[in-house]
Protein backbone atom coordinates (compact mmCIF):
# COMPACT_ATOMS: atom_id res chain seq x y z
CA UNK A 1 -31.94 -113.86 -135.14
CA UNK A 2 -35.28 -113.71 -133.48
CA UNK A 3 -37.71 -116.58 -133.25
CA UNK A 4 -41.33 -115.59 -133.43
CA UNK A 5 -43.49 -118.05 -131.25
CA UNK A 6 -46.63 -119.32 -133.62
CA UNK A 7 -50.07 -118.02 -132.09
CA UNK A 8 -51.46 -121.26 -132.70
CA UNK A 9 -50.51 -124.91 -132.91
CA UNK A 10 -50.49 -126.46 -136.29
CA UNK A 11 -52.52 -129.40 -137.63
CA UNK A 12 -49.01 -131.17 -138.30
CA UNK A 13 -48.96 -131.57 -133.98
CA UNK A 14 -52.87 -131.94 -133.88
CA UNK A 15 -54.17 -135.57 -132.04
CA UNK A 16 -57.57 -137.04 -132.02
CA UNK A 17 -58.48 -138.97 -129.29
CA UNK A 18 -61.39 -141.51 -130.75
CA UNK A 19 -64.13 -143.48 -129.40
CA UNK A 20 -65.03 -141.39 -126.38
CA UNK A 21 -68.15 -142.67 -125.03
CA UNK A 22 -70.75 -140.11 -125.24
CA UNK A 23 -72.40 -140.29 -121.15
CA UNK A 24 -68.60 -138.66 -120.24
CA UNK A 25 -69.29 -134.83 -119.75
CA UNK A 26 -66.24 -132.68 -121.91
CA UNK A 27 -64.67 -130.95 -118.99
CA UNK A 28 -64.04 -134.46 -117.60
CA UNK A 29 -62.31 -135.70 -121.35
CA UNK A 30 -60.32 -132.47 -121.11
CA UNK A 31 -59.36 -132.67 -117.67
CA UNK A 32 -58.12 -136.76 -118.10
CA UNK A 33 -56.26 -135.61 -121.29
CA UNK A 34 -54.30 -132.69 -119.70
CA UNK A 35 -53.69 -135.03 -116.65
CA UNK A 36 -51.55 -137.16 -119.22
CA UNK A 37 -50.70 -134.94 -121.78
CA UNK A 38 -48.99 -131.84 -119.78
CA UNK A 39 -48.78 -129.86 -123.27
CA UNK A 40 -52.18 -130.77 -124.40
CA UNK A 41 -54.17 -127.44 -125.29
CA UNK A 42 -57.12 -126.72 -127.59
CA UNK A 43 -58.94 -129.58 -126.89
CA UNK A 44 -62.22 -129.72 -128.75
CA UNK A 45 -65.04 -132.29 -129.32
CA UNK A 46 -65.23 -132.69 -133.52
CA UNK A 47 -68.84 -132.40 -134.59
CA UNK A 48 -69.78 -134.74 -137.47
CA UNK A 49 -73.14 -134.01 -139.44
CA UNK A 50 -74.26 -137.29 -138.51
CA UNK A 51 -74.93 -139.40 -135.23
CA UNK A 52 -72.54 -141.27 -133.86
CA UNK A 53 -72.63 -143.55 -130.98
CA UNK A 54 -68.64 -142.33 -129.74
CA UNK A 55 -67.45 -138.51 -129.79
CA UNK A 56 -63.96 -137.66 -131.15
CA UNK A 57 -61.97 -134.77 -129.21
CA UNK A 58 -58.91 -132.95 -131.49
CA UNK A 59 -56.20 -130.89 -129.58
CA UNK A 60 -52.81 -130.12 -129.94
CA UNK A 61 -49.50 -131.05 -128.28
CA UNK A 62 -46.82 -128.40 -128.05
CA UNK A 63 -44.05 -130.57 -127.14
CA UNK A 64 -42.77 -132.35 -129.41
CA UNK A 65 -41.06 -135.04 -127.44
CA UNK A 66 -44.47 -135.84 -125.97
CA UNK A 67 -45.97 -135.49 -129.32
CA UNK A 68 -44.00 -138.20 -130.56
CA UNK A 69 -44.74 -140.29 -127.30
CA UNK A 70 -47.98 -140.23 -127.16
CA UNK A 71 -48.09 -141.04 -131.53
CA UNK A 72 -46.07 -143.81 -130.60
CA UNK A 73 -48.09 -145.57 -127.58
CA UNK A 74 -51.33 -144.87 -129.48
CA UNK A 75 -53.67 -145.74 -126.70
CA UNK A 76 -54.88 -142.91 -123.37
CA UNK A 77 -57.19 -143.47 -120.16
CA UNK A 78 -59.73 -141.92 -119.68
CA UNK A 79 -62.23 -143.17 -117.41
CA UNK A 80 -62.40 -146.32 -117.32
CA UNK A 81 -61.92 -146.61 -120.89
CA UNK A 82 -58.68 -147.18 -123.01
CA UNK A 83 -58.90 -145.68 -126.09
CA UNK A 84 -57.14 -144.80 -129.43
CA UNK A 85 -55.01 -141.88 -130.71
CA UNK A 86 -54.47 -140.86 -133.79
CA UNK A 87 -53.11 -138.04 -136.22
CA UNK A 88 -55.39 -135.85 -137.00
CA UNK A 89 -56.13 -135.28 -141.13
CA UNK A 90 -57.87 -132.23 -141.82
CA UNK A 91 -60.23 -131.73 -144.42
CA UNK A 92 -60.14 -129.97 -147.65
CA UNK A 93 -58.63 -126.92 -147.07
CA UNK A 94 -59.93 -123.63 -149.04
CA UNK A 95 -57.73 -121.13 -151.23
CA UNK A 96 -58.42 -117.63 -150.52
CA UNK A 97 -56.70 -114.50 -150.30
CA UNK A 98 -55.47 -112.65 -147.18
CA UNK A 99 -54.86 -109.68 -148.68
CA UNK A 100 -58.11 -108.42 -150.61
CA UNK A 101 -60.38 -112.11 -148.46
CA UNK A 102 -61.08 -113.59 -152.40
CA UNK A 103 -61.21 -117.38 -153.00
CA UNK A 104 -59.71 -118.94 -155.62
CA UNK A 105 -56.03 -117.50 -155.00
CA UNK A 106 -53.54 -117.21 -152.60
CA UNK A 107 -51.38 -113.77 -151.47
CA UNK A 108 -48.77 -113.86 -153.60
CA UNK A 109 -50.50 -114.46 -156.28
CA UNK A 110 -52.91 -111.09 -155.84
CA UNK A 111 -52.50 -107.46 -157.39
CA UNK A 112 -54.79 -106.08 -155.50
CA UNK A 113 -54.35 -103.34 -152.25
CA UNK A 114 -54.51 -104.37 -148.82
CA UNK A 115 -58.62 -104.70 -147.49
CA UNK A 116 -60.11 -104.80 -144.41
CA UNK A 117 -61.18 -108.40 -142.94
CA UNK A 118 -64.22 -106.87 -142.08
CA UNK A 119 -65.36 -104.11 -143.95
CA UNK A 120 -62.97 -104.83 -147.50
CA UNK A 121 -61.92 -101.47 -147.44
CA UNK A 122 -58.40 -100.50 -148.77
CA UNK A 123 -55.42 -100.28 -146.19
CA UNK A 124 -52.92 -97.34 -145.85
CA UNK A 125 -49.91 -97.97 -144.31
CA UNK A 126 -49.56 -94.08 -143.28
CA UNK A 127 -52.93 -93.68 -142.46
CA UNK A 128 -54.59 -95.46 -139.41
CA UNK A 129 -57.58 -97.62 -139.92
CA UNK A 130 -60.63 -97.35 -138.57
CA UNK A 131 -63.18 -100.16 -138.87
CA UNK A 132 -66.66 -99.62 -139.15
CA UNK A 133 -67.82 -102.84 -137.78
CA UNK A 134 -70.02 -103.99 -140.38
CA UNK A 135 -69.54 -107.01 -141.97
CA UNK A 136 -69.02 -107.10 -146.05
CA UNK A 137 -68.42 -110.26 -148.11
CA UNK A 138 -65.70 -110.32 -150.58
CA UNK A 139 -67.83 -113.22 -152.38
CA UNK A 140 -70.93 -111.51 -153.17
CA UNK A 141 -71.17 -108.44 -151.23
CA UNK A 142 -73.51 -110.13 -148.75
CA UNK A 143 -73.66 -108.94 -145.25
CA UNK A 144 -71.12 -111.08 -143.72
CA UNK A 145 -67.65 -112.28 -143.27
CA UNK A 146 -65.92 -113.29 -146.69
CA UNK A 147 -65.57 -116.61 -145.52
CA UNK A 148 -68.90 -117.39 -143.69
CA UNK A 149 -69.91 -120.51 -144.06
CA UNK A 150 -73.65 -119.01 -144.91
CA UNK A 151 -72.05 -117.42 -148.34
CA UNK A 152 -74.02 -118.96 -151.01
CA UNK A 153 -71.03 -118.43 -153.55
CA UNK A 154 -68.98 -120.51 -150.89
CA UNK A 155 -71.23 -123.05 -150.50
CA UNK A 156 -70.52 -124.24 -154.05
CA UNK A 157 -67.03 -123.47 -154.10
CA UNK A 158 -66.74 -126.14 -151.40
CA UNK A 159 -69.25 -128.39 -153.51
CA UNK A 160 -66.90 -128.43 -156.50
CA UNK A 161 -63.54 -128.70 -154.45
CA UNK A 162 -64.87 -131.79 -152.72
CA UNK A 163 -65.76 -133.15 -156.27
CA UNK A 164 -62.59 -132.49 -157.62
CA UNK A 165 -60.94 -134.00 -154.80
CA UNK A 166 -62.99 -137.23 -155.03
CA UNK A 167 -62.16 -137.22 -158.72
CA UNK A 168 -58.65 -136.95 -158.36
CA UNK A 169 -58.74 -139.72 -155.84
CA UNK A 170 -60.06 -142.21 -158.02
CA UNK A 171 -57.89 -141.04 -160.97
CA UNK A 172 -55.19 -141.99 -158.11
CA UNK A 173 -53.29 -138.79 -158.58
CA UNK A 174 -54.40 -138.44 -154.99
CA UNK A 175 -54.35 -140.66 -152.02
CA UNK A 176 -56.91 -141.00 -148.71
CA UNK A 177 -54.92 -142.02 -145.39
CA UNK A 178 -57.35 -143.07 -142.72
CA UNK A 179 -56.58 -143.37 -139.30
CA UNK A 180 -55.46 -146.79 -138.69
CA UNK A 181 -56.20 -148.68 -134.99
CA UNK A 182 -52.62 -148.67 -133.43
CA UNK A 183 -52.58 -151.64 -130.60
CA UNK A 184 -49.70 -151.52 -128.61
CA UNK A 185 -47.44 -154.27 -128.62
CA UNK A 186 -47.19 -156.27 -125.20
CA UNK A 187 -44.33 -156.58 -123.26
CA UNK A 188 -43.97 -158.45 -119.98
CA UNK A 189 -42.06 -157.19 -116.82
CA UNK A 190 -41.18 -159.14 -113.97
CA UNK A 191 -43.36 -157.39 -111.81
CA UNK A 192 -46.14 -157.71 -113.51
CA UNK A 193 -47.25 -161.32 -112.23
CA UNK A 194 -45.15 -161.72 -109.27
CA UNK A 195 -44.89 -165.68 -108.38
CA UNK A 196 -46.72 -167.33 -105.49
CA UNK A 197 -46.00 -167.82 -102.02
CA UNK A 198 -44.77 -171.62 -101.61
CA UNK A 199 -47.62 -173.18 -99.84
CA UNK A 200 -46.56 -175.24 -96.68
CA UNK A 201 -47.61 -178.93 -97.60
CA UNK A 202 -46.15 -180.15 -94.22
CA UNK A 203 -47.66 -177.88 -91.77
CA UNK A 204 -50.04 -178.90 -89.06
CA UNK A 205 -53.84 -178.85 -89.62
CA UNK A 206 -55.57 -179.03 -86.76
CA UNK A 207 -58.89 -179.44 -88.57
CA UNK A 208 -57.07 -182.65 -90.27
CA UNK A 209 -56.41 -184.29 -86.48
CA UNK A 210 -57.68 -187.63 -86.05
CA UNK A 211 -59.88 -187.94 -83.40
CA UNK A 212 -60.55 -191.18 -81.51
CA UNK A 213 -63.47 -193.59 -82.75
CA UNK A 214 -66.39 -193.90 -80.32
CA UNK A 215 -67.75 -197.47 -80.37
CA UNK A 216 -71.33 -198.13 -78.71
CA UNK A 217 -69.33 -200.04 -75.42
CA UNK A 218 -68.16 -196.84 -74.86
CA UNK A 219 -71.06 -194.64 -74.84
CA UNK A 220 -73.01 -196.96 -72.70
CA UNK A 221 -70.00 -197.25 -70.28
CA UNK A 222 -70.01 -193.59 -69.99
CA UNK A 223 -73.11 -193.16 -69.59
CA UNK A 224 -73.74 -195.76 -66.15
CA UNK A 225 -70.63 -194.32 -64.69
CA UNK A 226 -72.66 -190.77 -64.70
CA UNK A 227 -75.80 -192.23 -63.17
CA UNK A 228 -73.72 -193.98 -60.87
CA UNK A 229 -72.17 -190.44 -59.84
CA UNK A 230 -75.85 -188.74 -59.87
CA UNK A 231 -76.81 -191.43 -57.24
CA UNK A 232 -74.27 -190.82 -54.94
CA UNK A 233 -74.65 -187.14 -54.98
CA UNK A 234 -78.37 -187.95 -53.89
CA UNK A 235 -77.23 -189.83 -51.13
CA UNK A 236 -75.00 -187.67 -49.48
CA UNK A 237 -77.70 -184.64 -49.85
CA UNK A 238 -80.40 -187.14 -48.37
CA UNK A 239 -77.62 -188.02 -45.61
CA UNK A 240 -76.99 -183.83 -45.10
CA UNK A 241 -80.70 -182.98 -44.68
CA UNK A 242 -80.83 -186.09 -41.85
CA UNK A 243 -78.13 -184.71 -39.80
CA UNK A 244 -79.45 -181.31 -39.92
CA UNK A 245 -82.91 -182.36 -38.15
């Protein structure tokens, strides 16, 4: 049995991270994303034909283990901001043909030979293709891709699919999911508000130490014993300079 590794990651493991505030520069969202998403790849800002005040990023995870983790937390850092995470719902998808590049049908359901992407012309399998280069629309022989956006005949293709879609909606024999905000639930740990340090009621407080009351007595006794100390310092210097003459 051999396993063939996919060249690309499905929408089915695509994320969207929302709300990113637009002043963050995109190697910066890509950078915080990898940092917690290890398998994170094709990241992308989505472009929305209308302003918006947030940008949304898309990528894809290719574990599936982390897939599921990250689903389930809903919420990634980046920044300073914690935002949301959500599945990512494509948009209406088109129905063409890889085998001759028509819309309208898929491969199995063609008759006709094997084209060129490019060019449209028929493949051999004994005879080795060479490409010319130049583009050639399957649509309406225009000078582009078949499925250029710039086709005029796929322009209203998309027109009427998105009608039909919006019609079958309200018929209700389809259904809209829209990405609903996911909060986590909280949980408490027990070292997430450790307790207090007991404060010590009992210690000493030396700015708290009562200090003696002065009473006027006091101060006025205080204050004759120091002129009575002044004037006998006086004497003995007056006494000292005698002596010496």
């Amino acid at each position: 049995m051999v396993v063939v590794k996919p060249k690309y990651i499905p929408d089915s493991f695509a994320l969207v991270v929302r709300y990113v505030p637009r002043a963050l520069d995109e190697n910066f969202v890509s950078n915080e994303i990898q940092r917690t998403i290890a398998s994170a790849d094709r990241i992308k800002g989505i472009h929305y034909s209308y302003q918006r005040r947030t940008d949304d990023y898309r990528f894809g995870v290719k574990d599936y283990s982390e897939y599921n983790a990250v689903l389930q937390l809903g919420r990634i850092v980046i920044g300073h901001s914690w935002l949301s995470i959500t599945k990512f719902y494509p948009g209406n998808r088109l129905t063409y043909c890889t085998k001759c590049w028509c819309i309208g049908h898929l491969r199995n359901k063609c008759n006709s030979e094997n084209k060129c992407r490019i060019y449209l012309e028929n493949l051999s399998v004994d005879t080795p293709h060479m490409c010319k280069n130049e583009p050639k629309c399957a649509q309406c022989d225009g000078n582009h891709h078949s499925l250029d956006s710039q086709c005029q005949v796929l322009k209203e293709y998309k027109d009427q699919l998105k009608e039909d879609v919006e019609d079958a909606i309200q018929k209700g024999l389809l259904q809209r999911f829209s990405p609903q905000e996911k909060s986590p639930t909280f949980q408490l740990h027990d070292q997430d508000f450790p307790p207090l340090a007991a404060s010590d009621n009992y210690s000493n407080k030396k700015w708290n130490i009562a200090q003696p009351r002065r009473t006027v007595e006091s101060n006025i006794l205080r204050a004759s014993h120091t002129d009575k100390t002044i004037e006998s310092i006086n004497d003995n210097l007056t006494k000292l300079i005698d002596s010496n003459k």
